[in-house]
C-alpha atoms as a PDB file:
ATOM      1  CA  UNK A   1      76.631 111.527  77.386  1.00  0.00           C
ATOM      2  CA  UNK A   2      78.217 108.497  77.813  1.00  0.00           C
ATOM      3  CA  UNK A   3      81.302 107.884  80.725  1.00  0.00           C
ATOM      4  CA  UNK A   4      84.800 107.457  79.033  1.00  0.00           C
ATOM      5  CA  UNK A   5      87.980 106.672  80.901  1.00  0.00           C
ATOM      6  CA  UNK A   6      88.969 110.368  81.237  1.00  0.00           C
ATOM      7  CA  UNK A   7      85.870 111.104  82.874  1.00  0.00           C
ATOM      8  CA  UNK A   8      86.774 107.686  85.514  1.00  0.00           C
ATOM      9  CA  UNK A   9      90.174 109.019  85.534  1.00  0.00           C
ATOM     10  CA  UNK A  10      88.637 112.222  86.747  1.00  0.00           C
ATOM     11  CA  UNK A  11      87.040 110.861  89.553  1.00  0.00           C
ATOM     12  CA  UNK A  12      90.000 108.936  90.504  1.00  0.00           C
ATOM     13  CA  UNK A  13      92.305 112.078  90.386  1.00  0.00           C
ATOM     14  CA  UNK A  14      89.477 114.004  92.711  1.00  0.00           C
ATOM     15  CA  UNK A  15      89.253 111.789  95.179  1.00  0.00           C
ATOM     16  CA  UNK A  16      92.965 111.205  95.525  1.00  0.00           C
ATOM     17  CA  UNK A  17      94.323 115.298  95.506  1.00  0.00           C
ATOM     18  CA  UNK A  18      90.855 115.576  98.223  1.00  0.00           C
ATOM     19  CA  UNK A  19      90.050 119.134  96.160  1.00  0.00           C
ATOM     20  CA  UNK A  20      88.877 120.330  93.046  1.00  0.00           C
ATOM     21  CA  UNK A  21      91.569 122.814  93.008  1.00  0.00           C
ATOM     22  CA  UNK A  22      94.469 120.478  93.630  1.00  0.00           C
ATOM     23  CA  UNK A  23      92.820 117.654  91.189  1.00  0.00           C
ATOM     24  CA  UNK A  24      92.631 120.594  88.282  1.00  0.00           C
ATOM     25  CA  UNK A  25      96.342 121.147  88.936  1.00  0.00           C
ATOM     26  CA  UNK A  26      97.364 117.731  88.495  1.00  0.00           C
ATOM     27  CA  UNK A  27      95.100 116.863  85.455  1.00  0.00           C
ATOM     28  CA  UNK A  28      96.225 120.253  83.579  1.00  0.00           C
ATOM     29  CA  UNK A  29      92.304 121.847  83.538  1.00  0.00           C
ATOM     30  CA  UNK A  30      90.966 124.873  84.962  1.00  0.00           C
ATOM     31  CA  UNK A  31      89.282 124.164  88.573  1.00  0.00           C
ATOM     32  CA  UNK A  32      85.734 125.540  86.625  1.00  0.00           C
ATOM     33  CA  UNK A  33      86.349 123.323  83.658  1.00  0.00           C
ATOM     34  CA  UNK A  34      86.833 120.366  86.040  1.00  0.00           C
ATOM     35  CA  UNK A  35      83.555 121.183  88.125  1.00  0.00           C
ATOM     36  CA  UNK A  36      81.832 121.147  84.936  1.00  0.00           C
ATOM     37  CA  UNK A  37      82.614 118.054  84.053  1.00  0.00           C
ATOM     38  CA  UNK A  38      82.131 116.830  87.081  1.00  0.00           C
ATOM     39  CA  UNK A  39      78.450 117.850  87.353  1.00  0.00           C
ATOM     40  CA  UNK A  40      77.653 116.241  83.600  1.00  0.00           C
ATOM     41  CA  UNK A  41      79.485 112.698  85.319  1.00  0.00           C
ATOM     42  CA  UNK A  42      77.298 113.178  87.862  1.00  0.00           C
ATOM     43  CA  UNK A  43      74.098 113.622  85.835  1.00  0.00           C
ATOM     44  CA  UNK A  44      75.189 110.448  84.144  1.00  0.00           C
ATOM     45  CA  UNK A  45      76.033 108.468  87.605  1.00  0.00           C
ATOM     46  CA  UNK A  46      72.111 109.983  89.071  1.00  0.00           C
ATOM     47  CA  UNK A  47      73.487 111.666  92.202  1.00  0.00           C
ATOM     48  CA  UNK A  48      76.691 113.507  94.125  1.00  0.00           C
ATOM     49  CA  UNK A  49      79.967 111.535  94.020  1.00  0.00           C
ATOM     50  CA  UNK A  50      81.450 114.007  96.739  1.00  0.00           C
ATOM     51  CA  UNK A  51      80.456 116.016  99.371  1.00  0.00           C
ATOM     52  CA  UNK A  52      82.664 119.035 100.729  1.00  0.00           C
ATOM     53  CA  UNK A  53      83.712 117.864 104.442  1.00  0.00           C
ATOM     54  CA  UNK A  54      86.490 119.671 106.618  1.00  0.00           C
ATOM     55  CA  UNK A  55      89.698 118.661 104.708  1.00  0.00           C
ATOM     56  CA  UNK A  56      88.235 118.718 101.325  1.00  0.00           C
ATOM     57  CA  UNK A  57      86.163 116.943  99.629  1.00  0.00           C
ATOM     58  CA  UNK A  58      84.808 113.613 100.576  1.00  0.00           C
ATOM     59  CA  UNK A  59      83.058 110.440  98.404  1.00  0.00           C
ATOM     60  CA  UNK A  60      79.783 110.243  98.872  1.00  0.00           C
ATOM     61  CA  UNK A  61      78.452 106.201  99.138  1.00  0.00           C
ATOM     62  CA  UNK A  62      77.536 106.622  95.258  1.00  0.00           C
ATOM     63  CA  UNK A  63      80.921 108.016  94.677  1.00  0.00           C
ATOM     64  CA  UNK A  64      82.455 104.995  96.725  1.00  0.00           C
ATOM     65  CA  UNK A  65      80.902 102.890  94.123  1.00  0.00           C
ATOM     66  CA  UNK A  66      81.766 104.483  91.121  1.00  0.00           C
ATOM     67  CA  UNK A  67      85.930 104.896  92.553  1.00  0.00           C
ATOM     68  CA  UNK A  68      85.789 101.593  92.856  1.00  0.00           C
ATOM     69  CA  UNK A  69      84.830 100.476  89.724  1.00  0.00           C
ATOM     70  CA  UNK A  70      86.859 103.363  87.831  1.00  0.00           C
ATOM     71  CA  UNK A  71      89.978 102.129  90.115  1.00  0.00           C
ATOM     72  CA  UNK A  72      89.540  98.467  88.547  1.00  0.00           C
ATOM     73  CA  UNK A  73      88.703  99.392  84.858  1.00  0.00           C
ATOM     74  CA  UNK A  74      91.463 101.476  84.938  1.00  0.00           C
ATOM     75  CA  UNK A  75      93.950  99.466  86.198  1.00  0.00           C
ATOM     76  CA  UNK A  76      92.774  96.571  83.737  1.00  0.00           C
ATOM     77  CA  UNK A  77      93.347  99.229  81.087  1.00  0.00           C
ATOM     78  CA  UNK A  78      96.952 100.174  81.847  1.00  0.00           C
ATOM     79  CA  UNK A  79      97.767  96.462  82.302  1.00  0.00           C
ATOM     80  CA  UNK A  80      96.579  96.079  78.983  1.00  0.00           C
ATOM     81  CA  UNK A  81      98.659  98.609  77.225  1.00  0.00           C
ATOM     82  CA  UNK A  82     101.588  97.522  78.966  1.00  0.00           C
ATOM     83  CA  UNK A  83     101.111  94.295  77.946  1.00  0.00           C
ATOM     84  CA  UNK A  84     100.715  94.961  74.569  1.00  0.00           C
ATOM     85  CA  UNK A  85     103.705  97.129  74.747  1.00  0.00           C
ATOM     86  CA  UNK A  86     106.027  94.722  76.266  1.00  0.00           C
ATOM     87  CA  UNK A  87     104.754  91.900  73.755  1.00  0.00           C
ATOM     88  CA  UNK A  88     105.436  94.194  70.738  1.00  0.00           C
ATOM     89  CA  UNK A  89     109.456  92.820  69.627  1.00  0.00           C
ATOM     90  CA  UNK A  90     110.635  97.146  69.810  1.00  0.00           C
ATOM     91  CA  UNK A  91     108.372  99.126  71.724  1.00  0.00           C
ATOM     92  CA  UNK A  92     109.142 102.852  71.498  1.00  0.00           C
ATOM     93  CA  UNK A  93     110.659 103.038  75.073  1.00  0.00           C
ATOM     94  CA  UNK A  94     108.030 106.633  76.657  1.00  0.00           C
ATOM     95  CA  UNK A  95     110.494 108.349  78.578  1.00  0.00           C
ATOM     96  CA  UNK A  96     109.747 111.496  81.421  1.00  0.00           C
ATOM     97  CA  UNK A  97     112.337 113.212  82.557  1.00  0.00           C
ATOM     98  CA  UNK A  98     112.262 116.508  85.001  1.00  0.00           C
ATOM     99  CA  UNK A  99     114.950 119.126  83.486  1.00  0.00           C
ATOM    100  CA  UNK A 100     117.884 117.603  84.961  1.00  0.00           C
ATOM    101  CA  UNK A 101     121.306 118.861  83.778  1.00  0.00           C
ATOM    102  CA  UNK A 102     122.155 115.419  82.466  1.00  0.00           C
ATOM    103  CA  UNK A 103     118.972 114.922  80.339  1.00  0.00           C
ATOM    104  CA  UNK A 104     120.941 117.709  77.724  1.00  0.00           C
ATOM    105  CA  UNK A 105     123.694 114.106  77.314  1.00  0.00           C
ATOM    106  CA  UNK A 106     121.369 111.643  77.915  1.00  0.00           C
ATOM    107  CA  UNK A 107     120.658 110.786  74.138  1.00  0.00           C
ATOM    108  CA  UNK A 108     123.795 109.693  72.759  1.00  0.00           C
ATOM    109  CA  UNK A 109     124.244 107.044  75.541  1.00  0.00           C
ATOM    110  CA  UNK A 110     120.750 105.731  75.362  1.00  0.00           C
ATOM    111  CA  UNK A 111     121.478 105.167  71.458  1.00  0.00           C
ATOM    112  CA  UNK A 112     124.914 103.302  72.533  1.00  0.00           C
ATOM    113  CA  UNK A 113     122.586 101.395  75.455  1.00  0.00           C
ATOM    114  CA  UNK A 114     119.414 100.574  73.434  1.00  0.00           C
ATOM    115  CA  UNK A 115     121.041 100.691  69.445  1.00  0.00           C
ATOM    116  CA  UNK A 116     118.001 100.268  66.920  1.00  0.00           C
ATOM    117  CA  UNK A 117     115.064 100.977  69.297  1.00  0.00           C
ATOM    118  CA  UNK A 118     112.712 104.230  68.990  1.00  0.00           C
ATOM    119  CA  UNK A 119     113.089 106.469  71.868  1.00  0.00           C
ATOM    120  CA  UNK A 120     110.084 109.207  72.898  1.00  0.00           C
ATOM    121  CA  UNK A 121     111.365 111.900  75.454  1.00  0.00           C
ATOM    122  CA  UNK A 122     109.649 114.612  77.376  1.00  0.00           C
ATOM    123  CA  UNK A 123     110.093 116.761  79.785  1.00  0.00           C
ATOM    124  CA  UNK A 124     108.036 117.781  82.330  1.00  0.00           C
ATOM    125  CA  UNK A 125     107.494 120.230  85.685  1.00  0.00           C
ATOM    126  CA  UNK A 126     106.156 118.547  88.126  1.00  0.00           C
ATOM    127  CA  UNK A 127     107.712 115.098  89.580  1.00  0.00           C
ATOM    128  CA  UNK A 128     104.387 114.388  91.025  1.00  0.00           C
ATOM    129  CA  UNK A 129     103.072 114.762  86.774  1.00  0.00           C
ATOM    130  CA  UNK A 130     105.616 112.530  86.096  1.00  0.00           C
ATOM    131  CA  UNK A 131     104.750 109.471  88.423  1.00  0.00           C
ATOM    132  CA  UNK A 132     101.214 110.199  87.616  1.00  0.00           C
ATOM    133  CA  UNK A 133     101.468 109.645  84.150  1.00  0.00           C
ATOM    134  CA  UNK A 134     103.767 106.755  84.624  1.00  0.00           C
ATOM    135  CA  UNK A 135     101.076 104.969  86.448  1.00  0.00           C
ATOM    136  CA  UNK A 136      98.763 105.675  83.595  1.00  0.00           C
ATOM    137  CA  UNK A 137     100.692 103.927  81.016  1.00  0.00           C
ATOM    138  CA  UNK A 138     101.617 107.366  79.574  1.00  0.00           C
ATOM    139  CA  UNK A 139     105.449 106.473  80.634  1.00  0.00           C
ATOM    140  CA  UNK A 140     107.420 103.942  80.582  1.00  0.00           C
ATOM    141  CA  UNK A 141     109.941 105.105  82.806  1.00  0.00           C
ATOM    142  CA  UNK A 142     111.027 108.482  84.317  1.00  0.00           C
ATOM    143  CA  UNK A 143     113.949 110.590  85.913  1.00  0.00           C
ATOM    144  CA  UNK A 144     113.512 112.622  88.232  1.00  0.00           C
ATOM    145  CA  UNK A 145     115.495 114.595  91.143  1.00  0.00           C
ATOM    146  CA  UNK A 146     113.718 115.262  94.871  1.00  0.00           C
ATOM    147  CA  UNK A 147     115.330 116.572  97.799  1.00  0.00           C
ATOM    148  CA  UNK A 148     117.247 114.099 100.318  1.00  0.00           C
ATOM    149  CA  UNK A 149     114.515 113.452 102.841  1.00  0.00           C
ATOM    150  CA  UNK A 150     111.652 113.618 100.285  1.00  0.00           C
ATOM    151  CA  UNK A 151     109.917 110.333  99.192  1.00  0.00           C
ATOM    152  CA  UNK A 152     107.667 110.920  95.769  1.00  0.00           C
ATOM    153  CA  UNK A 153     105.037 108.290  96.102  1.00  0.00           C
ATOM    154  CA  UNK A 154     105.275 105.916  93.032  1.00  0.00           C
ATOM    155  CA  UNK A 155     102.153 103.822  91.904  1.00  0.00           C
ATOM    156  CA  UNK A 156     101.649 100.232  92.192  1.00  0.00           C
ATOM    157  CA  UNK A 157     103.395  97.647  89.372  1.00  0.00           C
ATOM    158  CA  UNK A 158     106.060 100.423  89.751  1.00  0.00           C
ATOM    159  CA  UNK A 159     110.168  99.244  90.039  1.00  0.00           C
ATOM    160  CA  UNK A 160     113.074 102.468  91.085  1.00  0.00           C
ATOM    161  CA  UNK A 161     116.939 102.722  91.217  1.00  0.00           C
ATOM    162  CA  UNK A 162     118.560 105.837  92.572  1.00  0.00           C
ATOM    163  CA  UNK A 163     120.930 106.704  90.050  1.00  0.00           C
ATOM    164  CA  UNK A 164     122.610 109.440  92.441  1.00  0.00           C
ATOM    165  CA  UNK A 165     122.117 108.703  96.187  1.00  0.00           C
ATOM    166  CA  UNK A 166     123.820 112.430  97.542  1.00  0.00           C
ATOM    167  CA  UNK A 167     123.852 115.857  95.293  1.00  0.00           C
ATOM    168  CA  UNK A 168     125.013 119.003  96.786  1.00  0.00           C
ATOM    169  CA  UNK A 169     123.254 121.922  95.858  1.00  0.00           C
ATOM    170  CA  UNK A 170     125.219 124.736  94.755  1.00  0.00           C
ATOM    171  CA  UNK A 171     124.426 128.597  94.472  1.00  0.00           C
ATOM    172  CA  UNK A 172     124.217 130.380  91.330  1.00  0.00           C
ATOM    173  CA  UNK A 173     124.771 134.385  91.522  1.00  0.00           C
ATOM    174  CA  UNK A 174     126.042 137.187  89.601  1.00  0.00           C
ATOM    175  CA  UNK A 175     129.616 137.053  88.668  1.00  0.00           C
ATOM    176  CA  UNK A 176     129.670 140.756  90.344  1.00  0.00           C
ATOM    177  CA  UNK A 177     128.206 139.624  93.285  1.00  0.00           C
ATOM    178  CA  UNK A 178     130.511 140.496  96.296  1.00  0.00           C
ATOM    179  CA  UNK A 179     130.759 136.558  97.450  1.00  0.00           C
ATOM    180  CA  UNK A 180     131.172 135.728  93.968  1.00  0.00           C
ATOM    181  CA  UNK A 181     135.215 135.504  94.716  1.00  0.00           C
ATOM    182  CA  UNK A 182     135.259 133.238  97.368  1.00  0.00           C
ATOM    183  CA  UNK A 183     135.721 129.314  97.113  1.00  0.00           C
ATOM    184  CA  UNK A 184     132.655 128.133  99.331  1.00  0.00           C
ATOM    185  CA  UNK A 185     129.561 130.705 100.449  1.00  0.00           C
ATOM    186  CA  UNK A 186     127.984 130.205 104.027  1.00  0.00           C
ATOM    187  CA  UNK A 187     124.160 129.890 103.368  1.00  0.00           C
ATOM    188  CA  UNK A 188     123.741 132.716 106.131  1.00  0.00           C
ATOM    189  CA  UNK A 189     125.857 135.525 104.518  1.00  0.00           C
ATOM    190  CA  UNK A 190     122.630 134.861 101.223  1.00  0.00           C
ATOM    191  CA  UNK A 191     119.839 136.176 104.021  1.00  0.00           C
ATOM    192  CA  UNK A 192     119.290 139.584 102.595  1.00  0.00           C
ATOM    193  CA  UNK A 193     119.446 138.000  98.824  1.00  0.00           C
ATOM    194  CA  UNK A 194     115.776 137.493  96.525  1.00  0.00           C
ATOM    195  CA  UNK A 195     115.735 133.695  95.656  1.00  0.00           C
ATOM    196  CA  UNK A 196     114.313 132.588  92.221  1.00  0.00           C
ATOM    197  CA  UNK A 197     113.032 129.011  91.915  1.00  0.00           C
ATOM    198  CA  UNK A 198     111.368 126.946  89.172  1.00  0.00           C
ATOM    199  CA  UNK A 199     107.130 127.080  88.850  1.00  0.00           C
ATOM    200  CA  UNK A 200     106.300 123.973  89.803  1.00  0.00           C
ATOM    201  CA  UNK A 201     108.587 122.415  92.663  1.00  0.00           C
ATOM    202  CA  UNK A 202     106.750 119.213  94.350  1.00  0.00           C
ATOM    203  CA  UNK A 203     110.106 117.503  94.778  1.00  0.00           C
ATOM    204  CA  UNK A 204     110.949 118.653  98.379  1.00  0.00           C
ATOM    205  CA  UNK A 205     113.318 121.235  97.355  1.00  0.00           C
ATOM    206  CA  UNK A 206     111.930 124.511  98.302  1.00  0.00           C
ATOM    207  CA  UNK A 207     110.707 122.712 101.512  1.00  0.00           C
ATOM    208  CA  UNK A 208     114.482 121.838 102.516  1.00  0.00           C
ATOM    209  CA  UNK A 209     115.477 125.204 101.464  1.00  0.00           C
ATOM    210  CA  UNK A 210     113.207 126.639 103.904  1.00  0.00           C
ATOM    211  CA  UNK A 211     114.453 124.388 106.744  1.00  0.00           C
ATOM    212  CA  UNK A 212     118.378 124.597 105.838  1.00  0.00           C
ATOM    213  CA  UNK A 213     117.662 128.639 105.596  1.00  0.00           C
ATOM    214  CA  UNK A 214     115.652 128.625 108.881  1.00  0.00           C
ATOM    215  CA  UNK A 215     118.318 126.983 110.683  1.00  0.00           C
ATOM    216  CA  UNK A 216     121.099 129.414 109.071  1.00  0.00           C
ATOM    217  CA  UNK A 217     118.672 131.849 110.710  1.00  0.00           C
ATOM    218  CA  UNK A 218     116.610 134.008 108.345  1.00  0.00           C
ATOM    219  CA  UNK A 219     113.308 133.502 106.042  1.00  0.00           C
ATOM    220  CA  UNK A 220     114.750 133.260 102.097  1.00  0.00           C
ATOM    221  CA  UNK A 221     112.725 136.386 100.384  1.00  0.00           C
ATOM    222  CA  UNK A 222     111.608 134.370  96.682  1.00  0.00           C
ATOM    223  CA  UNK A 223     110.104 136.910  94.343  1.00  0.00           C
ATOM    224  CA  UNK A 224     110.548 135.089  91.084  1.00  0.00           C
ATOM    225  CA  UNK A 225     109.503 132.075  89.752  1.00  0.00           C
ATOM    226  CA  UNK A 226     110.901 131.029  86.013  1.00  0.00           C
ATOM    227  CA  UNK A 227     110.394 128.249  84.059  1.00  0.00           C
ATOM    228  CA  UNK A 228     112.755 129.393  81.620  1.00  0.00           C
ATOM    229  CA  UNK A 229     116.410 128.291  82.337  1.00  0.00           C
ATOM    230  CA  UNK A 230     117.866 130.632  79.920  1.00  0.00           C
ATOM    231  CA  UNK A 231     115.761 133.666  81.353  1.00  0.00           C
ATOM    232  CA  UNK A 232     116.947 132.269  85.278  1.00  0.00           C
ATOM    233  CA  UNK A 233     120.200 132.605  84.306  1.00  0.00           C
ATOM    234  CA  UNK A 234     119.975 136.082  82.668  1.00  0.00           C
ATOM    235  CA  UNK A 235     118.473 137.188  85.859  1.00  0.00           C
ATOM    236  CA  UNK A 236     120.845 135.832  88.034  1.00  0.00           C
ATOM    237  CA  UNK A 237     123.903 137.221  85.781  1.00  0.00           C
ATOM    238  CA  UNK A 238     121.952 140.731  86.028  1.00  0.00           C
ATOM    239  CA  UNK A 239     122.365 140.517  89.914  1.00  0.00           C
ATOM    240  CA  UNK A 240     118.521 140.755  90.445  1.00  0.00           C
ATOM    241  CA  UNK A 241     118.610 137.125  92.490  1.00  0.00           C
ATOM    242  CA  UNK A 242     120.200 133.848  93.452  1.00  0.00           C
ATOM    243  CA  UNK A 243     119.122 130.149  92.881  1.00  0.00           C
ATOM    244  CA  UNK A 244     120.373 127.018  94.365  1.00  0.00           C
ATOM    245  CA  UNK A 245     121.389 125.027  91.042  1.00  0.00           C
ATOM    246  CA  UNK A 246     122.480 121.126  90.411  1.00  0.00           C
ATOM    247  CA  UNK A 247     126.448 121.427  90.632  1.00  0.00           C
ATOM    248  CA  UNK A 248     126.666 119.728  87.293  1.00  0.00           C
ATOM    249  CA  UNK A 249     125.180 123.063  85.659  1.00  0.00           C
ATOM    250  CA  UNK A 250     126.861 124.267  82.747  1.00  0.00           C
ATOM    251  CA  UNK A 251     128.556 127.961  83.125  1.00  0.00           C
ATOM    252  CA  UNK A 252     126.177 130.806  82.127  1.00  0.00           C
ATOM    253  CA  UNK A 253     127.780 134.139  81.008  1.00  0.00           C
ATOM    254  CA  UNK A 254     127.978 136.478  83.820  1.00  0.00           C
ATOM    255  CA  UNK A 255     127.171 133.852  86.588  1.00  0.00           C
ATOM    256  CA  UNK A 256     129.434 131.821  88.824  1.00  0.00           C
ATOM    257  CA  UNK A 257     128.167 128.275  90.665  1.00  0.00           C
ATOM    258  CA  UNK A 258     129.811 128.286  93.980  1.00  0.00           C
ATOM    259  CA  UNK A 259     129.146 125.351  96.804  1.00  0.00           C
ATOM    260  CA  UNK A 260     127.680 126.067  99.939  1.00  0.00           C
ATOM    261  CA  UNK A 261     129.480 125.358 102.960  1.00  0.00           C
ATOM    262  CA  UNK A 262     128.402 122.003 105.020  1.00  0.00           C
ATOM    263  CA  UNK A 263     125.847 120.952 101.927  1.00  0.00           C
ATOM    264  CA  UNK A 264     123.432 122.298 104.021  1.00  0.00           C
ATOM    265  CA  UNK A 265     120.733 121.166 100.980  1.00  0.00           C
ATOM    266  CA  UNK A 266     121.385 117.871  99.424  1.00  0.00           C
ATOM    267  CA  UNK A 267     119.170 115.838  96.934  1.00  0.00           C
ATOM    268  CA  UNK A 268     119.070 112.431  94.720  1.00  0.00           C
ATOM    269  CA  UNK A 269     118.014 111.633  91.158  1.00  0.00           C
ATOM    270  CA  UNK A 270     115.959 108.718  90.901  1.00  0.00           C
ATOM    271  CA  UNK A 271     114.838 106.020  87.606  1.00  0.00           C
ATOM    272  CA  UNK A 272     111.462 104.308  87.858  1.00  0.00           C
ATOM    273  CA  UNK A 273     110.208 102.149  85.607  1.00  0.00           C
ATOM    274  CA  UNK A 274     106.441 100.186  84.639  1.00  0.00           C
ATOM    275  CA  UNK A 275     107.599  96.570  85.395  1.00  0.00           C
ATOM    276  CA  UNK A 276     105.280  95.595  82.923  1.00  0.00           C
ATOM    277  CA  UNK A 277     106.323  97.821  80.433  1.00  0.00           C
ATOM    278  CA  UNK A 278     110.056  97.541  81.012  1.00  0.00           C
ATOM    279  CA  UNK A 279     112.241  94.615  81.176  1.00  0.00           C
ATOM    280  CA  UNK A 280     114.883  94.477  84.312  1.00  0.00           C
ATOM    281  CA  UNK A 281     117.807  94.050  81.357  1.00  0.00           C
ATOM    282  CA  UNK A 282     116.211  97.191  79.431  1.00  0.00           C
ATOM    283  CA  UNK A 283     116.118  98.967  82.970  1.00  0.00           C
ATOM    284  CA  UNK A 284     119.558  98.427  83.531  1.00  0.00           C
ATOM    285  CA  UNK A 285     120.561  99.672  80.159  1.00  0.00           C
ATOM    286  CA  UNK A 286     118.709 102.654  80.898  1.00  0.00           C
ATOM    287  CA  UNK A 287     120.485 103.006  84.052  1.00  0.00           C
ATOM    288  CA  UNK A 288     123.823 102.683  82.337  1.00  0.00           C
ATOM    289  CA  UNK A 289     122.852 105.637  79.683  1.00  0.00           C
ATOM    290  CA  UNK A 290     121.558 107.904  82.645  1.00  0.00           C
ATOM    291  CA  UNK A 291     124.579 107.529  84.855  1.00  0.00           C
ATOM    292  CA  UNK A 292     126.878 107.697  82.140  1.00  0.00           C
ATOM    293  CA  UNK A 293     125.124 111.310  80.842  1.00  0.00           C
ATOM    294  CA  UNK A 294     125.670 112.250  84.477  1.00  0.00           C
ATOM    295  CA  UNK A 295     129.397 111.469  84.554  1.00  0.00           C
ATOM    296  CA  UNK A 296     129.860 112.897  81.513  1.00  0.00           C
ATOM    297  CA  UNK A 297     128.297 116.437  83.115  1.00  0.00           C
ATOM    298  CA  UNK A 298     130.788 116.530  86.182  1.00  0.00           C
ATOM    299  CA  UNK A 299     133.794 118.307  84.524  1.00  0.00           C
ATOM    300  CA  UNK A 300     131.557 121.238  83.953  1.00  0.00           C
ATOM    301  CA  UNK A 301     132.164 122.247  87.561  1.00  0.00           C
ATOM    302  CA  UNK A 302     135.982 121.493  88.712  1.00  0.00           C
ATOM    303  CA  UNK A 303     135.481 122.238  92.843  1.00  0.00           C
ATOM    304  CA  UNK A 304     132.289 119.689  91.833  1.00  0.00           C
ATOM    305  CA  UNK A 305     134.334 117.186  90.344  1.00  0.00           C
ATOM    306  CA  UNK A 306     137.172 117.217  93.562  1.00  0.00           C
ATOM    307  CA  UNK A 307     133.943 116.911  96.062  1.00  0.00           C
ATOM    308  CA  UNK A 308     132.828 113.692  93.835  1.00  0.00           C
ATOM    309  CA  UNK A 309     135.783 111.854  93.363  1.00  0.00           C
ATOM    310  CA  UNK A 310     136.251 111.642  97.112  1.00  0.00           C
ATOM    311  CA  UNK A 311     133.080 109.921  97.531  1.00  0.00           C
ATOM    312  CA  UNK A 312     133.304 106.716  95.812  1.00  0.00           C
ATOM    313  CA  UNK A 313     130.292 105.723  97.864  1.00  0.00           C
ATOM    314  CA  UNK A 314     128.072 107.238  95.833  1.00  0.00           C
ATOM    315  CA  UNK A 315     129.229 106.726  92.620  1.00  0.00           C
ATOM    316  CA  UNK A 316     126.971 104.736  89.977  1.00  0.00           C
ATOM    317  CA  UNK A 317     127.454 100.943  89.337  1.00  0.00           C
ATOM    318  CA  UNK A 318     128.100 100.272  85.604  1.00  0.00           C
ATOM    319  CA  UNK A 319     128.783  96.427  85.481  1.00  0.00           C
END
């Protein structure tokens, strides 16, 4: 066997996450599948790259050696594709977004913004997945949301905006539930309600939820944890749980989206972008499309749209 970049990359993601388990998690492999391959690098390499210590696992000198070597080829190789990419006169602009409510407008305005150029969207869990793979050349840019006092670490060669500097989060429950009727819900009268939350939440959220429930005074009971937006909302309208939901959510049948009093859980939306890969005048125009697919998603929720339009502050510049 010879070493390839995914087996560097390997390495690289290892040593970084400090497990196995948390390195499988962020490369998308099965914990055995990545000690396997790390045992047939190793036979290559002639000898133990890491060493379990009391936090994890820990380089051994040999693995020293080889990080820092993978750390420079791979770097040199990212450069090079974003080179290439930014010399080439139309490069397919590689866009990651997290499932934000404005990613379901976002494509008519980046047509208007960037007319004539191919544009490659995905979506993905995990904001963590998304700054990865942005630092790997897999992205050229990314949106993503994280809760107010959250920073996601962004790689090096790496420019951001916030698009959105304060979001309220709102509650979605049942249109039968018994609060359902009133204008604003205390976070406190939800402490005997099951919670249901996304799979993969490394944004800060369900940390601030935590806090802003612990200081309303009880421990929020999660049960469920759905992917599925469609199937969240079904739940929710079947009065089985509640969810804290972007305020610019569309209406789902049998479900009302009702702010909580204070905005005792606020977060942002974010753009970053591979300087390398991405001009600061095709930035921008990226910028315009995103904030303009946000406006366009604030009439879906009128009390929403009154709390915006008094805070000019944090409204998106468009010039």
């Amino acid at each position: 066997m010879q070493l390839e970049l995914r087996h560097l990359e390997a390495v690289q993601r290892i040593a970084e996450a400090g497990s196995l388990g948390r390195a499988a998690a962020r490369l998308g492999v099965s914990q055995p599948a990545l000690s396997a391959q790390l045992r047939r690098i190793e036979r290559v390499t002639g000898g133990e790259l890491f060493v379990r210590g009391r936090g994890g696992v820990e380089p051994t000198p040999l693995g020293e050696y080889v990080l820092s070597v993978a750390r420079r080829v791979l770097g040199e190789m990212d450069a090079l594709t974003a080179g290439a990419r930014a010399a080439a006169p139309h490069p397919t602009l590689r866009l990651g977004c997290i499932l934000l409510v404005l990613v379901d407008r976002l494509f008519g305005h980046l047509e208007t913004e960037l007319p004539g150029h191919e544009i490659d969207i995905s979506t993905e869990r995990s904001a963590v997945t998304l700054t990865r793979m942005l630092g790997a050349g897999k992205y050229d840019a990314i949106l993503y949301g994280e809760g107010a006092d959250h920073d996601t670490p962004l790689p090096d060669g790496v420019a951001a905006r916030t698009l959105i500097p304060k979001e309220p989060a709102f509650v979605r429950l049942s249109a039968a539930h018994p609060l359902a009727g009133q204008e604003q819900i205390e976070l406190a009268d939800l402490a005997g309600e099951t919670w249901t939350t996304l799979t993969d939440d490394d944004d800060g959220c369900p940390e601030a939820v935590l806090e802003a429930c612990r200081r309303a005074g009880f421990a929020p009971k999660l049960r469920y944890r759905i992917d599925d937006r469609k199937m969240r909302w079904e739940m929710i309208a079947a009065g089985r749980a509640v969810s804290v939901c972007q305020p610019t959510s569309p209406h789902a049948e049998g479900t009302v989206l009702r702010p909580l009093a204070g905005d005792p859980l606020t977060g942002r939306i974010r753009l970053a972008w591979n300087r390398a890969a991405v001009t600061e005048r095709r930035a921008g125009r990226l910028y315009r499309a995103a904030a303009r697919a946000y406006l366009d998603s604030i009439p879906n929720n009128t009390s929403y749209q009154a709390w915006w339009e008094s805070r000019p502050e944090l409204h998106p510049v468009l010039d």
